[in-house]
Protein backbone atom coordinates (compact mmCIF):
# COMPACT_ATOMS: atom_id res chain seq x y z
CA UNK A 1 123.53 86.00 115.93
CA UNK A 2 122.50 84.10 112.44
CA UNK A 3 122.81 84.40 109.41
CA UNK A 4 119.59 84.34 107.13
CA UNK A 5 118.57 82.49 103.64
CA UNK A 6 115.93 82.63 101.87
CA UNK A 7 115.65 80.23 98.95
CA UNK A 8 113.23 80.37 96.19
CA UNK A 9 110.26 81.47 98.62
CA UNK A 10 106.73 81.90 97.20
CA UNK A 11 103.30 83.13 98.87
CA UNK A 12 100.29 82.33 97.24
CA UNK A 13 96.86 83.37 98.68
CA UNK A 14 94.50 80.91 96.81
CA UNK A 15 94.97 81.57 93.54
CA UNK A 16 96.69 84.94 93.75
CA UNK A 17 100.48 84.91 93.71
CA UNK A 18 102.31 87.86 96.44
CA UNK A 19 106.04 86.61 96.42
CA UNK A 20 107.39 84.58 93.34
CA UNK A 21 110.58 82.84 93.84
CA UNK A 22 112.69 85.23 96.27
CA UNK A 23 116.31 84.78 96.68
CA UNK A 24 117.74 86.75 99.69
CA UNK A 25 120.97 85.84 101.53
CA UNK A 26 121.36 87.80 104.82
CA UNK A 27 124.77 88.06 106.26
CA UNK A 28 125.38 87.65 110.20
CA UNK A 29 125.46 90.96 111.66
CA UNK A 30 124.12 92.74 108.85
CA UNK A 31 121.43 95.29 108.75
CA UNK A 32 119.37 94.62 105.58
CA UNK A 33 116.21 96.85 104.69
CA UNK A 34 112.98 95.48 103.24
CA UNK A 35 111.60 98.31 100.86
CA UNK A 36 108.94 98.83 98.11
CA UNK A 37 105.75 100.60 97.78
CA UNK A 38 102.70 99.38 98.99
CA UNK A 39 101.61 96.30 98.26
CA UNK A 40 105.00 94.92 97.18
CA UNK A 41 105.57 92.21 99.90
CA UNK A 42 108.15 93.65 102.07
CA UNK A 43 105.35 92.97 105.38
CA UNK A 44 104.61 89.39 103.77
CA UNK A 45 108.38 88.24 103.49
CA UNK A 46 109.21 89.66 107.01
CA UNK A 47 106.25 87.54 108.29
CA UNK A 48 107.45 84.55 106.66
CA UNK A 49 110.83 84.60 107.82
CA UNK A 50 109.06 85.07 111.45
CA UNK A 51 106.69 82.66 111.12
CA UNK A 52 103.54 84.36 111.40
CA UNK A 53 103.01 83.46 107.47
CA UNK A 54 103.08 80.06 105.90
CA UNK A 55 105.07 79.42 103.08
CA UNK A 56 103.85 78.02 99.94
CA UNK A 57 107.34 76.89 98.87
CA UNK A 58 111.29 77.66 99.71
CA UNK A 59 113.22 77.42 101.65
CA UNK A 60 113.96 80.19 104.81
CA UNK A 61 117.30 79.17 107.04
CA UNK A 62 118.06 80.96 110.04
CA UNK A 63 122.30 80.10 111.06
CA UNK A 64 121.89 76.23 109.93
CA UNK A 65 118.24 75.73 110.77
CA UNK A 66 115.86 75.10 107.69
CA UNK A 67 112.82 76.99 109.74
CA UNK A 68 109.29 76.46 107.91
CA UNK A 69 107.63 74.17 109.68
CA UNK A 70 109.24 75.65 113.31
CA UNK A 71 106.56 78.05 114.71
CA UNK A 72 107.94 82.14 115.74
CA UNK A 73 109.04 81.22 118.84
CA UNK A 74 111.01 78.16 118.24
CA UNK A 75 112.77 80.06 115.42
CA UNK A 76 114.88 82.60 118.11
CA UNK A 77 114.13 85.87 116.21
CA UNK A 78 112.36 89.02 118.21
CA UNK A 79 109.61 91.24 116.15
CA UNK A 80 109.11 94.52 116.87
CA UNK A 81 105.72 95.83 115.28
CA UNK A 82 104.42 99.11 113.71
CA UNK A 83 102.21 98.76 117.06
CA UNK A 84 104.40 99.14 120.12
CA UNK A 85 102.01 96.33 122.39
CA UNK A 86 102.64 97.65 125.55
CA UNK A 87 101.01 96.44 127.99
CA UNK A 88 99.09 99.44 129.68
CA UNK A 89 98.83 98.24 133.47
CA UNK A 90 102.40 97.18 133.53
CA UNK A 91 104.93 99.39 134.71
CA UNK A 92 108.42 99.88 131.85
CA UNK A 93 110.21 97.32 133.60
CA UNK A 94 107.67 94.85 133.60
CA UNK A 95 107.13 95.12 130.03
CA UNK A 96 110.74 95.05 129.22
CA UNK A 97 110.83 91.69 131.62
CA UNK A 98 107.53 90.08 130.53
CA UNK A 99 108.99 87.59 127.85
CA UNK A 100 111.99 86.52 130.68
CA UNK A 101 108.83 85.92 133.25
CA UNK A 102 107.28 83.90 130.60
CA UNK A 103 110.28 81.85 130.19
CA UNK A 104 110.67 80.96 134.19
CA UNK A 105 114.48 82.69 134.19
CA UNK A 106 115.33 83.79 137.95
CA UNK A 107 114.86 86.90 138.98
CA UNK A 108 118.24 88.31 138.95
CA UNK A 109 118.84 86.98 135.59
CA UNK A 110 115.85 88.89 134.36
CA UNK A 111 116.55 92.32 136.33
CA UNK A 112 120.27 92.14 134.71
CA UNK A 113 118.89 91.99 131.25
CA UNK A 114 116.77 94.56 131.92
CA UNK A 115 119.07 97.14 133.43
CA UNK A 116 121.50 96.20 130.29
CA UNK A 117 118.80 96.76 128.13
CA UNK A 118 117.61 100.14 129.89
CA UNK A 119 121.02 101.39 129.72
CA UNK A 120 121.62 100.78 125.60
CA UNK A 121 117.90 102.73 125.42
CA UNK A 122 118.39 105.11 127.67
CA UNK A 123 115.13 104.06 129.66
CA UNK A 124 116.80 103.95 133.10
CA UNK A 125 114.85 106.84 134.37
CA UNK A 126 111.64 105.67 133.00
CA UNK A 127 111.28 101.81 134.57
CA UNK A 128 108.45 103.05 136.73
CA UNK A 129 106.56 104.86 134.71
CA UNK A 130 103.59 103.13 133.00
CA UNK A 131 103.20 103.45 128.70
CA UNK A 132 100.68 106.14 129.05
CA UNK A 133 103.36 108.20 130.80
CA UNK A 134 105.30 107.72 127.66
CA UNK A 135 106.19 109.96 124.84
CA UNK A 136 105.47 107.95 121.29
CA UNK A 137 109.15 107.74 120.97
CA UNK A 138 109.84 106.41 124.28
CA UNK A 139 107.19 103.36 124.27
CA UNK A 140 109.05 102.61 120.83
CA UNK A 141 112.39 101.92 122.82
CA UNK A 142 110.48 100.30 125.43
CA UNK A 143 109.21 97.90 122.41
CA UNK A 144 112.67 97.48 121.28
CA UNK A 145 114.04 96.66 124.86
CA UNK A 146 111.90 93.92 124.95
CA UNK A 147 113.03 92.51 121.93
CA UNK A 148 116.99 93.23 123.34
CA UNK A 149 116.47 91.13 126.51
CA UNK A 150 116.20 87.69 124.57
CA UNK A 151 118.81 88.45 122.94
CA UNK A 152 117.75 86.45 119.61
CA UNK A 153 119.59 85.15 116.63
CA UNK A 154 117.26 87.69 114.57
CA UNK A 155 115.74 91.12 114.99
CA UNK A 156 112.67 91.91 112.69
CA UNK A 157 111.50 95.23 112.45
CA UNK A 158 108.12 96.01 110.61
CA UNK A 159 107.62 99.49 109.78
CA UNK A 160 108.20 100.73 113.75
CA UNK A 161 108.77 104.09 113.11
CA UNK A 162 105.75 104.92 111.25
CA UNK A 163 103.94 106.19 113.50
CA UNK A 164 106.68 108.78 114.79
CA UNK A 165 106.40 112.57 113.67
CA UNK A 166 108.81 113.71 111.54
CA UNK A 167 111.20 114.47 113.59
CA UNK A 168 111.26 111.98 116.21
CA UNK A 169 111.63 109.35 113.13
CA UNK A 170 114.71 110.80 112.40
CA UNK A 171 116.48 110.66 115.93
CA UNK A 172 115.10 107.34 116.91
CA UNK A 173 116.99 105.91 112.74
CA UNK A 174 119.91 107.30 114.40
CA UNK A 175 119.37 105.02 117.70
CA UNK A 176 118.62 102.13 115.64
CA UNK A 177 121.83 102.17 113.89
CA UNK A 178 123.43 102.58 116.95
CA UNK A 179 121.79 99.96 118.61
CA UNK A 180 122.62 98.04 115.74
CA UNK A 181 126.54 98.79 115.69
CA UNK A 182 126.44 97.94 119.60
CA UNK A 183 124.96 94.63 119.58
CA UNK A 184 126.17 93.55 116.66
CA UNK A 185 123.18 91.85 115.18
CA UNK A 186 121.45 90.13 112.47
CA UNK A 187 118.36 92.15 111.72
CA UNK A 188 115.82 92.92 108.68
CA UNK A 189 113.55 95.78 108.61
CA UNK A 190 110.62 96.73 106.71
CA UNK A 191 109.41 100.13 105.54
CA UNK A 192 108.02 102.23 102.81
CA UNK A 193 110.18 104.87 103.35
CA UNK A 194 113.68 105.17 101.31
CA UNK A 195 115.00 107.72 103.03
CA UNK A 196 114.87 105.43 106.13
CA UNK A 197 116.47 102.48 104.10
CA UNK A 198 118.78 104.99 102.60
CA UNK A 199 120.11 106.23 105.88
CA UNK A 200 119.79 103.01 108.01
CA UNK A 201 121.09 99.77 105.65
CA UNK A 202 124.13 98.00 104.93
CA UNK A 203 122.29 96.47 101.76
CA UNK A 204 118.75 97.09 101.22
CA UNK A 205 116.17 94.72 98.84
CA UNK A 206 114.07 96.71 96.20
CA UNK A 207 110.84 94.95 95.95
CA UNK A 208 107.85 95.12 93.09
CA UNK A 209 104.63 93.39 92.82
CA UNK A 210 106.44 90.37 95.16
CA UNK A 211 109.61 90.23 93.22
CA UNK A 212 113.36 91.10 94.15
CA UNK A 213 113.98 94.50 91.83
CA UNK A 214 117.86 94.71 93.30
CA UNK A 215 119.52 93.71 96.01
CA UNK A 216 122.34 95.95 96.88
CA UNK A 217 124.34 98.68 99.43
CA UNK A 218 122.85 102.28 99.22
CA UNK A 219 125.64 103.86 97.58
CA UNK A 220 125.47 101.08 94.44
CA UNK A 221 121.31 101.19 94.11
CA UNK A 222 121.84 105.31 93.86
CA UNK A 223 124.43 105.45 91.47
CA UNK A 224 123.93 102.20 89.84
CA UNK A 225 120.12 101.40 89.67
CA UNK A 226 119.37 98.08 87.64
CA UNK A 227 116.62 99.62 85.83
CA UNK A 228 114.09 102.37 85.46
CA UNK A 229 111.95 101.35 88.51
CA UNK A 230 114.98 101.09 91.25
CA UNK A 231 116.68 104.60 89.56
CA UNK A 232 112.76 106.05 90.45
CA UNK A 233 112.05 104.73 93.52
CA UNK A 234 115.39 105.36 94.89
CA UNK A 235 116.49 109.30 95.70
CA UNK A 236 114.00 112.53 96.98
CA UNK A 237 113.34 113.80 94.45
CA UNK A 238 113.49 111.34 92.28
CA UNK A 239 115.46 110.93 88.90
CA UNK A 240 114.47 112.79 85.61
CA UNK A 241 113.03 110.45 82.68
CA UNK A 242 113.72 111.41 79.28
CA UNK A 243 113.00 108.88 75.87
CA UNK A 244 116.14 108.96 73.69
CA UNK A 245 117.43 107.16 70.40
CA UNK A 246 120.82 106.03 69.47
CA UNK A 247 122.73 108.51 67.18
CA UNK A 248 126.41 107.16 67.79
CA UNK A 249 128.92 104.56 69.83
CA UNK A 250 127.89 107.14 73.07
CA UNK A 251 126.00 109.32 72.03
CA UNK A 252 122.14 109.29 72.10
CA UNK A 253 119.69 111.67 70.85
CA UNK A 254 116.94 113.85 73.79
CA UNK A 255 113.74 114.87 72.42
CA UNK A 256 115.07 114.43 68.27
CA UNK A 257 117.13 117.89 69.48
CA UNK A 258 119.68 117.61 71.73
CA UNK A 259 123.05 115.25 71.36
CA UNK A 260 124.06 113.76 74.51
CA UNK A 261 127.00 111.87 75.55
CA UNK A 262 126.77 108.83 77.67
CA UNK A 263 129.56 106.92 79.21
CA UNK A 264 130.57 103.81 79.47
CA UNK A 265 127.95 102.63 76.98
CA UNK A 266 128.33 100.71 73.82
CA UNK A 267 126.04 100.82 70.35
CA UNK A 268 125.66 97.27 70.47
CA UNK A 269 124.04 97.53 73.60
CA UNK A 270 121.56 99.83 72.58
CA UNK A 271 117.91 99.74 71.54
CA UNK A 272 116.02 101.90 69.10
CA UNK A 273 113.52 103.08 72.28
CA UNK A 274 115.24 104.12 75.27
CA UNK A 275 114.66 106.03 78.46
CA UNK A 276 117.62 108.57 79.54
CA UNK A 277 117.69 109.31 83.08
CA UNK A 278 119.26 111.99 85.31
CA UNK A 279 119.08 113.17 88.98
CA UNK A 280 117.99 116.68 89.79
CA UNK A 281 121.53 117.17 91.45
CA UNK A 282 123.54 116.46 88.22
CA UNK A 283 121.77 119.21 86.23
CA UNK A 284 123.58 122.28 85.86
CA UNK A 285 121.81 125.48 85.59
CA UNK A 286 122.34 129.44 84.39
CA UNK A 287 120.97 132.29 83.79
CA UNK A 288 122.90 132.75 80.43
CA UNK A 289 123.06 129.33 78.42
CA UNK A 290 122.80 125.94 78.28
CA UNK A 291 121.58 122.68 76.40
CA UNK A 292 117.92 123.73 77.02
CA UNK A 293 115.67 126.33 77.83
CA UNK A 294 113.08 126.58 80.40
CA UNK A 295 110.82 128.32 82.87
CA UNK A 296 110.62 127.51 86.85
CA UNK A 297 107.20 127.08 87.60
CA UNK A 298 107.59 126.01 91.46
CA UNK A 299 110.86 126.57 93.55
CA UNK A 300 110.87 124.59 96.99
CA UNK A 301 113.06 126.60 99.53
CA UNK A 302 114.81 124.24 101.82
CA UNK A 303 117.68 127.30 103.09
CA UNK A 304 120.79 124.50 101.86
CA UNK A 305 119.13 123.88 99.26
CA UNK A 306 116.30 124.80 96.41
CA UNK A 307 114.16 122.15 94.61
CA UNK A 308 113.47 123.86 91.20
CA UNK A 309 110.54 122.35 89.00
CA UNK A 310 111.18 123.33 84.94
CA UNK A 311 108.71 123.84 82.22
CA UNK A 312 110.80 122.82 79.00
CA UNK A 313 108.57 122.75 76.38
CA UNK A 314 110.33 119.72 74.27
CA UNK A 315 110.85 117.53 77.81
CA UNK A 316 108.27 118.58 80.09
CA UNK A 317 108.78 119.43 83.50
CA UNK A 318 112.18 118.24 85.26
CA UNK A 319 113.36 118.94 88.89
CA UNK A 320 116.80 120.53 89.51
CA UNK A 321 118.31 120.34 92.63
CA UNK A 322 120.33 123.92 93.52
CA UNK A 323 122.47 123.83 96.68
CA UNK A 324 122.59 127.24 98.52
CA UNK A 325 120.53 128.65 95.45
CA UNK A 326 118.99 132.14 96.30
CA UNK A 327 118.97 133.67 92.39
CA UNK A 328 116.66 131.95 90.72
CA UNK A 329 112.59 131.88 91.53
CA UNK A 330 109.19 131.07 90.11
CA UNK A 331 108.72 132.62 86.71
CA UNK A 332 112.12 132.77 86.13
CA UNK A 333 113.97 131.58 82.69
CA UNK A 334 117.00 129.15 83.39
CA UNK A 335 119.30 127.28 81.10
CA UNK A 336 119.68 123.77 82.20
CA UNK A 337 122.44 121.07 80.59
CA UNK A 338 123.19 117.11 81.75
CA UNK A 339 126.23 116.33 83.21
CA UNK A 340 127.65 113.12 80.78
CA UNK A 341 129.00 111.25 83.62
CA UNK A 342 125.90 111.12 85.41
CA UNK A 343 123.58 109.90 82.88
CA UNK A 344 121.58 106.59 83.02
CA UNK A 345 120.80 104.90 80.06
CA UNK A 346 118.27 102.23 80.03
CA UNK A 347 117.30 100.03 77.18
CA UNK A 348 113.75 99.17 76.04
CA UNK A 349 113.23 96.41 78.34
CA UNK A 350 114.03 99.52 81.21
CA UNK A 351 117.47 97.65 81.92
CA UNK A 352 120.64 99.71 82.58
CA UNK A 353 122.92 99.41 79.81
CA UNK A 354 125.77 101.89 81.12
């Protein structure tokens, strides 16, 4: 396997700029996730680092090769597409051998890659079948086997789960990450989906409008988020935005009403504009009291937990998150407070300052 660099890579398209200046520096072995909203980049940069893009300047290094001007298959990286490109008269087997029959290898080199490849999928069963035989799921593995077989420096993965149901999606994330702990490998995948890059990364990249918003593990982009956009995008349901104003050393002021305590934050760091922000699981709620009043216009029964949308008149409408709730419902009245150690304070540039 390889590690992978990217150095100061731009894409223009005529006169319209996509990536500006990306810094990425992928670890051997790691598992990195591509992720953004559409139109950030993600599929561009993916394609770049494969080869199926030019670049308009940087620098992309896979182990010690400096790759731009090597075409995808000189570059020893396997892409597996949104698109499973099966080949529909071709039985499982021959699809899963059909890059090792392009490259002349003998034929019991080929069917031991296969079988090994089978056997990490689970596709052992199903070498005879042709794709149309195929559940969507299954077709996806026999896309990935392919890939396995050449055993690259590099595995790509653009968006290959997107056309899974819901629930299929989530069992074939946990196969990935398997497959990923097995073989040990370099690879970078792309999606629009943060729950996958939540639940599948060692470090995942936050992009915006071709730009790197953070580049981080999981745990450090949820409870750490570099600024407004990353704390939003990141988390289901996303974080609460308030504005606030300084009133002390750590405290700032919600709404011109409410006094709340941040921590780890200093005056001199703060602005006269800021945005507070808080996720729906660090609100706590009663019937009784609290730092604010409000009324539950939608409640979202998920059985371990309840997604309850607030009317507060001086804030708007905020989402708690209730685990096991059963006592609270639409129309109700609830008393909601912040918890001061889970508060994000960001300054009026939407930087973190805490």
């Amino acid at each position: 396997m390889a590690e992978v660099s990217v150095k100061q890579v731009s894409k223009n398209y005529g006169d319209a700029a996509v990536i500006h200046c990306i810094d990425v520096d992928i670890a051997d072995g790691e598992f990195v996730v591509l992720v953004g909203p559409s139109g950030c980049g993600k599929s561009t940069l993916l394609r770049m680092i494969a080869g199926l893009e030019e670049i308009t300047s940087g620098d992309v290094t896979i182990g010690d090769r400096r790759v731009n001007n090597l075409s995808p298959s000189e570059r020893d990286i396997a892409m597996v597409f949104q698109s499973y490109a099966l080949f529909p008269h071709l039985s499982v087997r021959d699809n899963v051998a059909f890059g090792l029959k392009i490259a002349s290898l003998p034929k019991g080199e080929i069917d031991a890659k296969v079988t090994e490849a089978s056997e990490i999928l689970g596709l052992e069963k199903l070498l005879d079948r042709k794709p149309r035989e195929l559940s969507g799921g299954q077709q996806q593995r026999v896309a990935i086997g392919r890939a396995i077989v050449r055993k690259p420096a590099v595995f790509l993965f653009d968006e290959p789960l997107s056309n899974l149901d819901a629930a299929l999606r989530v069992q074939m994330r946990i196969e990935l990450v398997k497959l990923h702990a097995s073989l040990d490998a370099t690879m970078i995948y792309v999606t629009h989906d943060q729950v996958e890059a939540m639940t599948m990364a060692n470090r995942i990249v936050v992009l915006r409008d071709g730009e790197v918003e953070q580049f981080d593990t999981p745990v450090h982009l949820y409870d750490r988020p570099a600024n407004v956009f990353v704390a939003g995008f990141i988390g289901s349901p996303k974080m609460n935005f308030f504005q606030a104003k300084p009133k002390s050393d750590s405290t700032v002021l919600i709404a011109d009403k409410v006094e709340q305590t941040i921590s780890d934050v200093q005056s001199t760091k703060m602005t006269s504009k800021m945005t507070l922000g808080i996720r729906p699981e660090h609100i706590s709620y009663s019937h009784d009291a609290g730092d604010w009043q409000g009324t539950i216009t939608v409640e979202e029964q998920l059985g371990s937990d309840a997604f309850l949308y607030v009317d507060v008149p001086e804030l708007g409408q905020l989402t708690v998150r209730a685990v096991g709730e059963r006592s609270f419902g639409r129309g109700d009245t609830i008393f909601l407070s912040f918890d001061p150690e889970r508060c994000h304070l960001f300054d009026a540039h939407d930087q973190r300052i805490n």
